[in-house]
N, C-alpha and C. Protein backbone atom coordinates (compact mmCIF):
# COMPACT_ATOMS: atom_id res chain seq x y z
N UNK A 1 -88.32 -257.91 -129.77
CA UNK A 1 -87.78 -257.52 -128.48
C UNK A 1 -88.95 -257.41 -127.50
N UNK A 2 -89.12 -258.16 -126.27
CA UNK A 2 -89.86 -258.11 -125.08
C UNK A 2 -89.95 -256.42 -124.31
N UNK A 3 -91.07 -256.36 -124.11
CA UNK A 3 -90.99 -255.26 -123.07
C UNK A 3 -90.55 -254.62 -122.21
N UNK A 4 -90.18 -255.99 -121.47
CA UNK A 4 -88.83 -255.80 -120.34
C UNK A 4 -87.71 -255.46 -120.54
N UNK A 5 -87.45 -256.07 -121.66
CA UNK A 5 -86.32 -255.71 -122.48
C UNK A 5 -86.01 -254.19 -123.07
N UNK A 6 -87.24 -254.10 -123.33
CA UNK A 6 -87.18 -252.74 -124.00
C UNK A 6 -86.85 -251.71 -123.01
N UNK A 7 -87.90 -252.15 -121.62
CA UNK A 7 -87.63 -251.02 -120.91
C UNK A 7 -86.85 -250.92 -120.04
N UNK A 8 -86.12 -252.27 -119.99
CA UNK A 8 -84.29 -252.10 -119.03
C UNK A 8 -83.57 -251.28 -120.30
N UNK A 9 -83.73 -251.54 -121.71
CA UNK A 9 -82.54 -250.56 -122.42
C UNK A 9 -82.94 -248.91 -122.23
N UNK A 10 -84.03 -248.90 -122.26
CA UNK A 10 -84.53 -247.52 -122.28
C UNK A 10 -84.42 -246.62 -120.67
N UNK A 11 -84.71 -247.39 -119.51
CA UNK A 11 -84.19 -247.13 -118.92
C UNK A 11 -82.70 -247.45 -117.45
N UNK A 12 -82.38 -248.50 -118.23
CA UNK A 12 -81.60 -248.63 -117.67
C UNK A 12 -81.59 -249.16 -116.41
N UNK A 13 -82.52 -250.11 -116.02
CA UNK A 13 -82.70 -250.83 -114.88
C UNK A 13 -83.87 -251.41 -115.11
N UNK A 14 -84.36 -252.29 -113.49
CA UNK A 14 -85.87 -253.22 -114.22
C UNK A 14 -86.44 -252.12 -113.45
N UNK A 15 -87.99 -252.84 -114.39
CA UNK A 15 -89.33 -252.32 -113.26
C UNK A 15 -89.21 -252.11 -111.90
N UNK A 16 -88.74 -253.18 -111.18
CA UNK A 16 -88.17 -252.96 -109.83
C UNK A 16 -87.72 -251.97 -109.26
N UNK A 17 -86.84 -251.50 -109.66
CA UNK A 17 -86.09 -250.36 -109.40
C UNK A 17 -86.63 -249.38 -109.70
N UNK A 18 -87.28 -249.16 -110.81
CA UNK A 18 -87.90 -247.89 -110.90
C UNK A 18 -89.32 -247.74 -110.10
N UNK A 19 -90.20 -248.58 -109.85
CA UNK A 19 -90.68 -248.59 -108.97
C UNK A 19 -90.61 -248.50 -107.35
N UNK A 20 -89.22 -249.12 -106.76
CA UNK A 20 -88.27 -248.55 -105.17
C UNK A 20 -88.29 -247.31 -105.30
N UNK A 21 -87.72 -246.88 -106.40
CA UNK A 21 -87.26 -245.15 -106.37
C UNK A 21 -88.43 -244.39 -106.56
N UNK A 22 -89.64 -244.47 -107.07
CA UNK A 22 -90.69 -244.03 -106.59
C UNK A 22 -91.16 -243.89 -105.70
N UNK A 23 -91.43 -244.66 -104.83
CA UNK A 23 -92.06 -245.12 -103.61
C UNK A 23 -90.94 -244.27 -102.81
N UNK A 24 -89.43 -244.50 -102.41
CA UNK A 24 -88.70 -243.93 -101.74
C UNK A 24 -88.89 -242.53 -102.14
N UNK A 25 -89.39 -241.59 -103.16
CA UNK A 25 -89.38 -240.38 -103.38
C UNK A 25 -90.46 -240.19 -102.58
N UNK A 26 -91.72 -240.40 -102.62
CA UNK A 26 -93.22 -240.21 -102.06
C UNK A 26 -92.80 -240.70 -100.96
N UNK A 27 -91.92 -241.53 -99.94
CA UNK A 27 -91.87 -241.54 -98.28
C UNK A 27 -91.32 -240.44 -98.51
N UNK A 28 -90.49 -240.12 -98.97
CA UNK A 28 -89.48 -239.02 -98.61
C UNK A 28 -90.04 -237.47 -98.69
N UNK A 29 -91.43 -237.55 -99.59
CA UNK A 29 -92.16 -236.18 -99.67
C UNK A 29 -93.04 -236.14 -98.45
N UNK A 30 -93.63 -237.72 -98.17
CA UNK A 30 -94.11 -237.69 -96.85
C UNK A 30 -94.04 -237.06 -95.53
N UNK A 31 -92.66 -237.74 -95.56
CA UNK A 31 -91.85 -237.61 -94.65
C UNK A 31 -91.23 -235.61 -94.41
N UNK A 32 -91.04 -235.06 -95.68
CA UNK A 32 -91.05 -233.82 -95.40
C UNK A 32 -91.96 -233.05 -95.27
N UNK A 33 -93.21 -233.56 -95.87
CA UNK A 33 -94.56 -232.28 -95.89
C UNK A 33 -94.62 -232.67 -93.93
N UNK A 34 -94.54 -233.69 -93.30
CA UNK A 34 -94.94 -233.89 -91.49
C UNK A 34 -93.94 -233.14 -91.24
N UNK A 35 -92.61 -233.21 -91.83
CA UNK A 35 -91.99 -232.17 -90.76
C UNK A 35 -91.92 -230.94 -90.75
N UNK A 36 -92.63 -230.52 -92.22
CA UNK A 36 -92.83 -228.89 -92.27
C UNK A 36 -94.29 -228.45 -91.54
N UNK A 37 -95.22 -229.66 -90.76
CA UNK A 37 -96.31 -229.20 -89.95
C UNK A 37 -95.93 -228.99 -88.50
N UNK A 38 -94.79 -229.18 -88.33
CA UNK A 38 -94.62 -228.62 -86.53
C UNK A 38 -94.06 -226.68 -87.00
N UNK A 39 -92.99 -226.77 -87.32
CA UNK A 39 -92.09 -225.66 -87.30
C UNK A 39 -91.68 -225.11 -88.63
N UNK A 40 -92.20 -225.48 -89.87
CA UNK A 40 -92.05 -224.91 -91.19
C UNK A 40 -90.47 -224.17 -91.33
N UNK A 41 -90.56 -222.99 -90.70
CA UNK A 41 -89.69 -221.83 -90.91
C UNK A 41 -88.48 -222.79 -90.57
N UNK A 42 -88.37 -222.90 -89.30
CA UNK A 42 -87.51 -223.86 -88.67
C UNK A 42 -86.56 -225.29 -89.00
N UNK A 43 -87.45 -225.82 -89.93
CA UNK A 43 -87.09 -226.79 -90.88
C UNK A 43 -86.74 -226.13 -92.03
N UNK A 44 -86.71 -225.05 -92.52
CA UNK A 44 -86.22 -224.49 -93.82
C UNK A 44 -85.04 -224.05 -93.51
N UNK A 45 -84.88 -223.03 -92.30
CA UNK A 45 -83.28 -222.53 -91.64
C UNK A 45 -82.80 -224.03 -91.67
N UNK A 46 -82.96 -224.70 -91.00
CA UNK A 46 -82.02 -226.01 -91.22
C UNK A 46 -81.61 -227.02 -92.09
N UNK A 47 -82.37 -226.85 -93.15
CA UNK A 47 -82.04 -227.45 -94.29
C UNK A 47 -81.05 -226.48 -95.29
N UNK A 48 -81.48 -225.08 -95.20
CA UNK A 48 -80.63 -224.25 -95.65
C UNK A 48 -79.09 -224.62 -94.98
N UNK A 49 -79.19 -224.04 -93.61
CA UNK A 49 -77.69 -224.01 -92.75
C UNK A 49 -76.95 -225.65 -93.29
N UNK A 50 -77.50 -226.53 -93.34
CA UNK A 50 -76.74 -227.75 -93.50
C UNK A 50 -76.40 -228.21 -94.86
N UNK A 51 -76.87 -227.03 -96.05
CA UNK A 51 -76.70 -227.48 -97.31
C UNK A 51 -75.75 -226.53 -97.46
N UNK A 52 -75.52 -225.35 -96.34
CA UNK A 52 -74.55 -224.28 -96.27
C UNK A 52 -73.18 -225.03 -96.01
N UNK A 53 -73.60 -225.41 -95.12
CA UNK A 53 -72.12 -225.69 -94.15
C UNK A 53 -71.88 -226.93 -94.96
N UNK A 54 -72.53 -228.33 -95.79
CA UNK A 54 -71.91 -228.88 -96.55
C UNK A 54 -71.31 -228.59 -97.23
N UNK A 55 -71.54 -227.41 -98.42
CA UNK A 55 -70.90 -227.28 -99.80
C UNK A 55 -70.06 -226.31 -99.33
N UNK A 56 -69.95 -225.36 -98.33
CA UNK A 56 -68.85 -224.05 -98.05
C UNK A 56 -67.89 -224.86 -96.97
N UNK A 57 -68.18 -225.70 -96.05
CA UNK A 57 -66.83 -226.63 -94.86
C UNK A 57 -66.46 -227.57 -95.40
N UNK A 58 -67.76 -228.69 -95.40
CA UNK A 58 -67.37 -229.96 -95.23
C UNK A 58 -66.67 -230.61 -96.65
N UNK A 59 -67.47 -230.27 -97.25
CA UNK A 59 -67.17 -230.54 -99.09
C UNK A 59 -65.53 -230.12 -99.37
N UNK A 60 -65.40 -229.00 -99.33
CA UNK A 60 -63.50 -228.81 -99.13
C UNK A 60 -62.80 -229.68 -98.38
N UNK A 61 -63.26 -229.30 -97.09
CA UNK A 61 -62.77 -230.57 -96.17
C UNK A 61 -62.15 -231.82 -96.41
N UNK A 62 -63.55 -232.72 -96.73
CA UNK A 62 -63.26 -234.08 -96.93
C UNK A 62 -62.71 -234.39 -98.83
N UNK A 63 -62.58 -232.96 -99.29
CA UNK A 63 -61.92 -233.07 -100.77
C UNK A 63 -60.50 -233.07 -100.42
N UNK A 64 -60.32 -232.18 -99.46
CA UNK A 64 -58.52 -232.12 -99.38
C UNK A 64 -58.21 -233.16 -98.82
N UNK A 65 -58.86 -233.67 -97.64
CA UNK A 65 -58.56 -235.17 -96.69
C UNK A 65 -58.43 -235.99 -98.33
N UNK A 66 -59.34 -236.10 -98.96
CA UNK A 66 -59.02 -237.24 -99.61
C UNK A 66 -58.42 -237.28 -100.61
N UNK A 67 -57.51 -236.00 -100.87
CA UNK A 67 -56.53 -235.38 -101.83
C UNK A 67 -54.92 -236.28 -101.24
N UNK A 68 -54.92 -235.75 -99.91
CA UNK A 68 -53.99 -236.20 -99.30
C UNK A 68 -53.76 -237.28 -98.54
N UNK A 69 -54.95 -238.29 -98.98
CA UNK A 69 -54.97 -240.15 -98.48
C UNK A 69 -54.68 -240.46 -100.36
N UNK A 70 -54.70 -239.89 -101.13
CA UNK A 70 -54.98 -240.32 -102.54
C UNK A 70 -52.93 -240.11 -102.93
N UNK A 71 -52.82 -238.75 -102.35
CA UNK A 71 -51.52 -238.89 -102.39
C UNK A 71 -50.42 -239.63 -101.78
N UNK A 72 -50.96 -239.88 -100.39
CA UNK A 72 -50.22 -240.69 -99.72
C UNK A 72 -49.91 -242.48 -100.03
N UNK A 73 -51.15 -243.42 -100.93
CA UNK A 73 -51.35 -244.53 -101.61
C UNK A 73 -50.89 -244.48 -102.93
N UNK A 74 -50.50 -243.68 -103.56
CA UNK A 74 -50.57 -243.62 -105.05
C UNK A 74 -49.23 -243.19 -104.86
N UNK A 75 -47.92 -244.67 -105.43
CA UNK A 75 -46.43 -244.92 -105.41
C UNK A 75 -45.95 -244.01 -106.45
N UNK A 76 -44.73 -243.65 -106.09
CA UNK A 76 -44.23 -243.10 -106.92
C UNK A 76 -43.78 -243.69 -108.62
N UNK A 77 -43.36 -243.19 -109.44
CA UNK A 77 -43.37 -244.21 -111.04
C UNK A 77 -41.71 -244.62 -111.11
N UNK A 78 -41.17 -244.44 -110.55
CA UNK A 78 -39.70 -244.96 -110.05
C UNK A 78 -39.93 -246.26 -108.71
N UNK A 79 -41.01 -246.50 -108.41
CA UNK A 79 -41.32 -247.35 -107.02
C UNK A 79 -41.00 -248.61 -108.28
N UNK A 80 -41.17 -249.14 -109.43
CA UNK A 80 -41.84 -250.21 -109.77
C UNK A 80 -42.87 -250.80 -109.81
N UNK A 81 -43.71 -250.65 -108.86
CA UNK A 81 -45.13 -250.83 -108.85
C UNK A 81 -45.94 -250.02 -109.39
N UNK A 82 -47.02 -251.29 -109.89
CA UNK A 82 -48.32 -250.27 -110.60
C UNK A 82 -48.80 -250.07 -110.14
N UNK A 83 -49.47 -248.54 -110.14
CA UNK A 83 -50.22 -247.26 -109.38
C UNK A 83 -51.48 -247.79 -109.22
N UNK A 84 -51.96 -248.16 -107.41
CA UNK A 84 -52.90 -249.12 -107.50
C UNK A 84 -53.34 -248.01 -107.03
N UNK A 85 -55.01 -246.61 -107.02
CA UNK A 85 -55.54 -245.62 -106.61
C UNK A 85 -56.60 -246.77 -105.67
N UNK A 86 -56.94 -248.11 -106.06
CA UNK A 86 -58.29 -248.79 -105.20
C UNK A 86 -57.34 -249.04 -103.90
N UNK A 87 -56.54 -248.57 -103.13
CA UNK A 87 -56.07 -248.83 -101.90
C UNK A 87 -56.35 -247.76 -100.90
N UNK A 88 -56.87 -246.58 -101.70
CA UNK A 88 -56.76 -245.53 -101.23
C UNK A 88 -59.07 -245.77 -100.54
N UNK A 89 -58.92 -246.65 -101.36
CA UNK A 89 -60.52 -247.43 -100.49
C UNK A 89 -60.29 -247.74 -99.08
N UNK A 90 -59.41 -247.86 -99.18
CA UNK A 90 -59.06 -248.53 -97.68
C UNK A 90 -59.07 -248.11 -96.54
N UNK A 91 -59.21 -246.39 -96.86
CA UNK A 91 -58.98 -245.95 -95.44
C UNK A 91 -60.88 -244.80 -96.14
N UNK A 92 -61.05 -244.96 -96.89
CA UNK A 92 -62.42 -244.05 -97.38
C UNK A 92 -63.25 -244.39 -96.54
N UNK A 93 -63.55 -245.89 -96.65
CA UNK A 93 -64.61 -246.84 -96.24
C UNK A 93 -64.66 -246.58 -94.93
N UNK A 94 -63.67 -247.26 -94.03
CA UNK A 94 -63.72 -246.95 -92.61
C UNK A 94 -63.74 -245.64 -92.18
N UNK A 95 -63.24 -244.40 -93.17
CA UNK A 95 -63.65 -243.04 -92.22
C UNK A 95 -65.33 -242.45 -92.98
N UNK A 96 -65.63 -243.18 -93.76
CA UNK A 96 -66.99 -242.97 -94.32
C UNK A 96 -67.63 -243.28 -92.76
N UNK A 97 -67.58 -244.56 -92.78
CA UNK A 97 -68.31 -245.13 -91.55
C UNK A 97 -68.96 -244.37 -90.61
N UNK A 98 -67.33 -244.11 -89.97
CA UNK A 98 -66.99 -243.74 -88.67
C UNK A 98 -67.84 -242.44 -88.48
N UNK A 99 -67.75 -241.69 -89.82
CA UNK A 99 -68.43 -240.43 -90.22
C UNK A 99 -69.61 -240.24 -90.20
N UNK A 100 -70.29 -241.47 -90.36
CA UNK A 100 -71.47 -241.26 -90.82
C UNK A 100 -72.34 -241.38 -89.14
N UNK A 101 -71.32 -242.77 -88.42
CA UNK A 101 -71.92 -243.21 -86.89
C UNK A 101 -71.74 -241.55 -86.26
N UNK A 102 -70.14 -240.86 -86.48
CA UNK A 102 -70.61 -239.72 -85.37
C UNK A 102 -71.72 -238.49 -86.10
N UNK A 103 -72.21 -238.47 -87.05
CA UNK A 103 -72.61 -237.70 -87.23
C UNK A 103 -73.99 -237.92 -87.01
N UNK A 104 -74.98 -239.14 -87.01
CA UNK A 104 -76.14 -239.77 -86.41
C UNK A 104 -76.33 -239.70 -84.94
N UNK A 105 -74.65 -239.76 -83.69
CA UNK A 105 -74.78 -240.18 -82.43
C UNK A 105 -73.55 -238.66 -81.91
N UNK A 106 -73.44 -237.43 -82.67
CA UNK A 106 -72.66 -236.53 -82.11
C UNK A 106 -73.49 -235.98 -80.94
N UNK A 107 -74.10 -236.01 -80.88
CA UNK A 107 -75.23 -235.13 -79.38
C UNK A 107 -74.70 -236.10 -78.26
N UNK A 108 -74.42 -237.26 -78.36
CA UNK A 108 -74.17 -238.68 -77.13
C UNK A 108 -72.75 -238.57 -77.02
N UNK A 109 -72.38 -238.57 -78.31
CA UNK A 109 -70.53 -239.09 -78.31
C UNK A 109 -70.12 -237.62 -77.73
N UNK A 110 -70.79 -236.28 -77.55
CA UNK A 110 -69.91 -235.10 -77.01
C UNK A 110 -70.58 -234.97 -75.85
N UNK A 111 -71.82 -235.13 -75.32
CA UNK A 111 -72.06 -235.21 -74.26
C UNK A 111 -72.99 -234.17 -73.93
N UNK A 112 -74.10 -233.57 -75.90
CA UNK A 112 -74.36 -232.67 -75.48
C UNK A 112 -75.82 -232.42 -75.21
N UNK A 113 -76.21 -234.07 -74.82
CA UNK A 113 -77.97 -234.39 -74.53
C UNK A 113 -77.84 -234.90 -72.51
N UNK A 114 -78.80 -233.33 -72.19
CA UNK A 114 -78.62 -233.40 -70.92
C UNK A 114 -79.85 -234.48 -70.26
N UNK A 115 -80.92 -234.57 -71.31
CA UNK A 115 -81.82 -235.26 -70.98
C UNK A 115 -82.14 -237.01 -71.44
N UNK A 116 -80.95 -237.20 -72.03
CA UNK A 116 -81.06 -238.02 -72.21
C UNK A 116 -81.29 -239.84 -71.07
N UNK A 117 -80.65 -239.25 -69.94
CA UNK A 117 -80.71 -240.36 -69.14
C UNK A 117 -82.03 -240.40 -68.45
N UNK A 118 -82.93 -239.39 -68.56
CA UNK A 118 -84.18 -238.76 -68.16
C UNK A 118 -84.96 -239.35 -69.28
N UNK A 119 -85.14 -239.38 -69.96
CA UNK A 119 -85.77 -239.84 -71.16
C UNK A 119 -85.67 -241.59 -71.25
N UNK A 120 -84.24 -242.08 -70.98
CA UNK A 120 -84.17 -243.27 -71.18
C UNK A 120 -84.08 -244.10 -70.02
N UNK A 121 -83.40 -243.62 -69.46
CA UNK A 121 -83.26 -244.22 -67.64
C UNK A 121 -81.94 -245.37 -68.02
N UNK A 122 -81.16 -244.65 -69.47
CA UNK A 122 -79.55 -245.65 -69.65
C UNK A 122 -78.44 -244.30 -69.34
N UNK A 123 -77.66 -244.85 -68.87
CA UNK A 123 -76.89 -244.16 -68.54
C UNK A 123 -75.96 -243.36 -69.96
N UNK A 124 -75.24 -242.08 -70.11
CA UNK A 124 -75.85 -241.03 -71.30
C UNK A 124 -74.03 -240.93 -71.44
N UNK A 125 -72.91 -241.35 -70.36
CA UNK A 125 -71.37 -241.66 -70.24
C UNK A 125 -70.95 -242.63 -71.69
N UNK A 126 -69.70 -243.17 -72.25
CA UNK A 126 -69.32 -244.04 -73.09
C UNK A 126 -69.93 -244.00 -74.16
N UNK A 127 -70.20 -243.27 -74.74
CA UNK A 127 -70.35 -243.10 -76.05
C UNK A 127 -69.63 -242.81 -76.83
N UNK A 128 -68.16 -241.59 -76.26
CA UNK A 128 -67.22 -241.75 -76.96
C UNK A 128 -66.49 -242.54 -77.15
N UNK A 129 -66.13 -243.76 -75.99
CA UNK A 129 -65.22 -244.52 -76.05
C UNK A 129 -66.00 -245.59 -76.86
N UNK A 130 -66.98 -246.05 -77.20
CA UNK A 130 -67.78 -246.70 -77.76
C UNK A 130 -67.71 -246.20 -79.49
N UNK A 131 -67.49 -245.07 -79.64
CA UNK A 131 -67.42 -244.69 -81.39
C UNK A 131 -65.78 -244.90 -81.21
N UNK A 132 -64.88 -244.39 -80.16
CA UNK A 132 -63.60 -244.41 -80.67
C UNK A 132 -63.11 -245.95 -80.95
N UNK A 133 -63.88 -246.84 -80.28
CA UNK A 133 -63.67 -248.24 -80.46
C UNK A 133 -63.88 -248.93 -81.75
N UNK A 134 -65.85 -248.57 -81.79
CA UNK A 134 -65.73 -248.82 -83.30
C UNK A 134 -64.94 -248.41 -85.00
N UNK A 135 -64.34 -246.88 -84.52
CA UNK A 135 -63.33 -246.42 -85.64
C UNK A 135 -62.52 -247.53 -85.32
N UNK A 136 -61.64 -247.54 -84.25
CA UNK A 136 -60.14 -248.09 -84.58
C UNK A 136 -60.50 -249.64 -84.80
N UNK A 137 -61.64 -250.34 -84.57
CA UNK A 137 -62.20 -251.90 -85.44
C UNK A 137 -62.35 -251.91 -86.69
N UNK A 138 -62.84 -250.80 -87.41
CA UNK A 138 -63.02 -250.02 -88.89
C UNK A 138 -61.94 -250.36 -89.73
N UNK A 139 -60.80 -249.70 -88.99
CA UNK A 139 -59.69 -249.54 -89.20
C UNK A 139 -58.69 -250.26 -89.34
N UNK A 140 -58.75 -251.18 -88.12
CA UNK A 140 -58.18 -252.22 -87.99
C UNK A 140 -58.32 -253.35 -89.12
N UNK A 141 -59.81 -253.41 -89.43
CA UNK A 141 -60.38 -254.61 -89.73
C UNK A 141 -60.01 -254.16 -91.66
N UNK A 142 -60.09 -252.68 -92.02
CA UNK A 142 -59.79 -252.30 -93.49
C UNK A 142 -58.20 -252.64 -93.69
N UNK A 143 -57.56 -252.18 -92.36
CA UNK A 143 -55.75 -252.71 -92.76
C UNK A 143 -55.03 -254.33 -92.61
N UNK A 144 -56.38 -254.73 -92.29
CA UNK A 144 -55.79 -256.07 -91.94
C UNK A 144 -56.27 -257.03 -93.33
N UNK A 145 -57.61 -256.44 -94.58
CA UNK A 145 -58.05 -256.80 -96.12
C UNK A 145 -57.72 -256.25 -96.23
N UNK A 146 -56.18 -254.87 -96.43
CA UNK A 146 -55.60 -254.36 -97.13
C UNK A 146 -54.29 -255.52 -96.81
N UNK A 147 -53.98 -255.53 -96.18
CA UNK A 147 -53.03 -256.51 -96.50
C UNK A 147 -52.92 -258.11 -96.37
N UNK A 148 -54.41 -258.54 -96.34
CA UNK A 148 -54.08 -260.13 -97.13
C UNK A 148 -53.87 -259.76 -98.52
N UNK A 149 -54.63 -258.88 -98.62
CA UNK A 149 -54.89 -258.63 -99.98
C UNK A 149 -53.63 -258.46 -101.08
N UNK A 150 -52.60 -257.27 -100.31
CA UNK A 150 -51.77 -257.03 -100.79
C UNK A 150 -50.74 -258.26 -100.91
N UNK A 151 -50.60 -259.06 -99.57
CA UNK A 151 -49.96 -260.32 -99.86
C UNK A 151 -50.15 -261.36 -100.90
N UNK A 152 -51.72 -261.38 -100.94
CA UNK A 152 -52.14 -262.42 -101.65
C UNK A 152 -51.35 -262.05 -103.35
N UNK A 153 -51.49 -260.59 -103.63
CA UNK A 153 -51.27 -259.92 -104.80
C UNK A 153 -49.94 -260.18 -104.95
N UNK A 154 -48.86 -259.60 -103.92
CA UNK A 154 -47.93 -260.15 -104.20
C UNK A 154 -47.27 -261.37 -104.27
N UNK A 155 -47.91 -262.47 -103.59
CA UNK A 155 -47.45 -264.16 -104.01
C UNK A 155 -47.94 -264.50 -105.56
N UNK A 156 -49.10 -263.80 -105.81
CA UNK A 156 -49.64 -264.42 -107.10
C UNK A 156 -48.25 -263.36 -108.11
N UNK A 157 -47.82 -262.13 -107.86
CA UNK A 157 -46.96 -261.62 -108.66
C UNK A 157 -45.44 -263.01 -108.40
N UNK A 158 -45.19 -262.82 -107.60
CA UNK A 158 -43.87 -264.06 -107.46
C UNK A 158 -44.28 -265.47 -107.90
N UNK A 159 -44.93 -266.35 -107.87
CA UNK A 159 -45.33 -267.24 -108.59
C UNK A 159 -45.50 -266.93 -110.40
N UNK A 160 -46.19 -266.13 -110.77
CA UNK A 160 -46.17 -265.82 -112.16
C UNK A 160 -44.62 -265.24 -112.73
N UNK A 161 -43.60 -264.94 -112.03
CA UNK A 161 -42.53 -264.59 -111.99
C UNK A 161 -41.36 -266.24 -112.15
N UNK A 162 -42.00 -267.19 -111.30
CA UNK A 162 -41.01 -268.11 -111.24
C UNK A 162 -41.57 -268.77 -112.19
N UNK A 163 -43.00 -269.22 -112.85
CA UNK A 163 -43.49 -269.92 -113.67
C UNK A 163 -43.15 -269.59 -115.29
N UNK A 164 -42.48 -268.24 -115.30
CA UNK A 164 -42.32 -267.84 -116.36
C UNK A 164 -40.06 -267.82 -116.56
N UNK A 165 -39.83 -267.89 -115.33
CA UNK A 165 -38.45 -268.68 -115.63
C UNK A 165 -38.34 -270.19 -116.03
């Protein structure tokens, strides 16, 4: 047995990878020892408050949201159809997104950077209508491969149906 070999079984990926994830750990220690040289204390309250408000708001939150998109996709066992749960991707993906854009651009999309047009000399207006656009494209664009998809699924079910009369 080769080395490489040995050490994708052992660990479970190549050299490659374990080498990215190194390197991404050391930017990432980098990257925190600079930001604990402006404001230390300051960067600790905020890493605290946001590991707060993840696991005590948001974490419930987006568990029940996706309790009740999981229930709403997943047919009843009297429907005839088999219980497809990968549809319930369909709406994850696009509010992942959407989630992730307002939560990078919430200071712009609410309107709550006064300096921003001072800083940039672009005008600091349409940002919401600019994220509400890109959700409902998200959206649009996940229900519109939810249902070739579903079509496609169901012609290939009716064809295997008539080929077998």
């Amino acid at each position: 047995m080769s080395a490489p070999t040995a050490f994708r079984r052992r660990y479970g990926a190549s050299p490659l990878h374990l080498l990215l994830v190194l390197v991404s750990f050391a930017l990432a220690l980098y990257a925190g020892l600079r930001l604990f040289e402006g404001d230390a204390v300051g960067v600790a309250v905020w890493f605290v408050g946001a590991a707060l408000l993840h696991d005590l708001v948001l974490l419930p939150l987006y568990s029940l949201t996706d309790r009740a998109v999981q229930a709403l996709f997943t047919p009843s066992p009297d429907d005839g159809r088999p219980a497809r749960r990968v549809s319930v991707n369909y709406v994850r993906v696009p509010a992942f997104v959407s989630g992730v854009l307002l939560l990078v651009w919430w200071p712009l999309v609410f309107r709550q950077v006064g300096h921003y047009t001072a800083a940039t000399a672009l005008p600091a207006d349409g940002f919401l209508a600019r994220w509400l656009l890109i959700t409902a494209a998200l959206f649009a664009a996940s229900a519109a491969i939810l249902f070739v998809r579903t079509w496609r699924w169901s012609r290939a079910q009716r064809q295997a149906r008539s080929a077998t009369k």
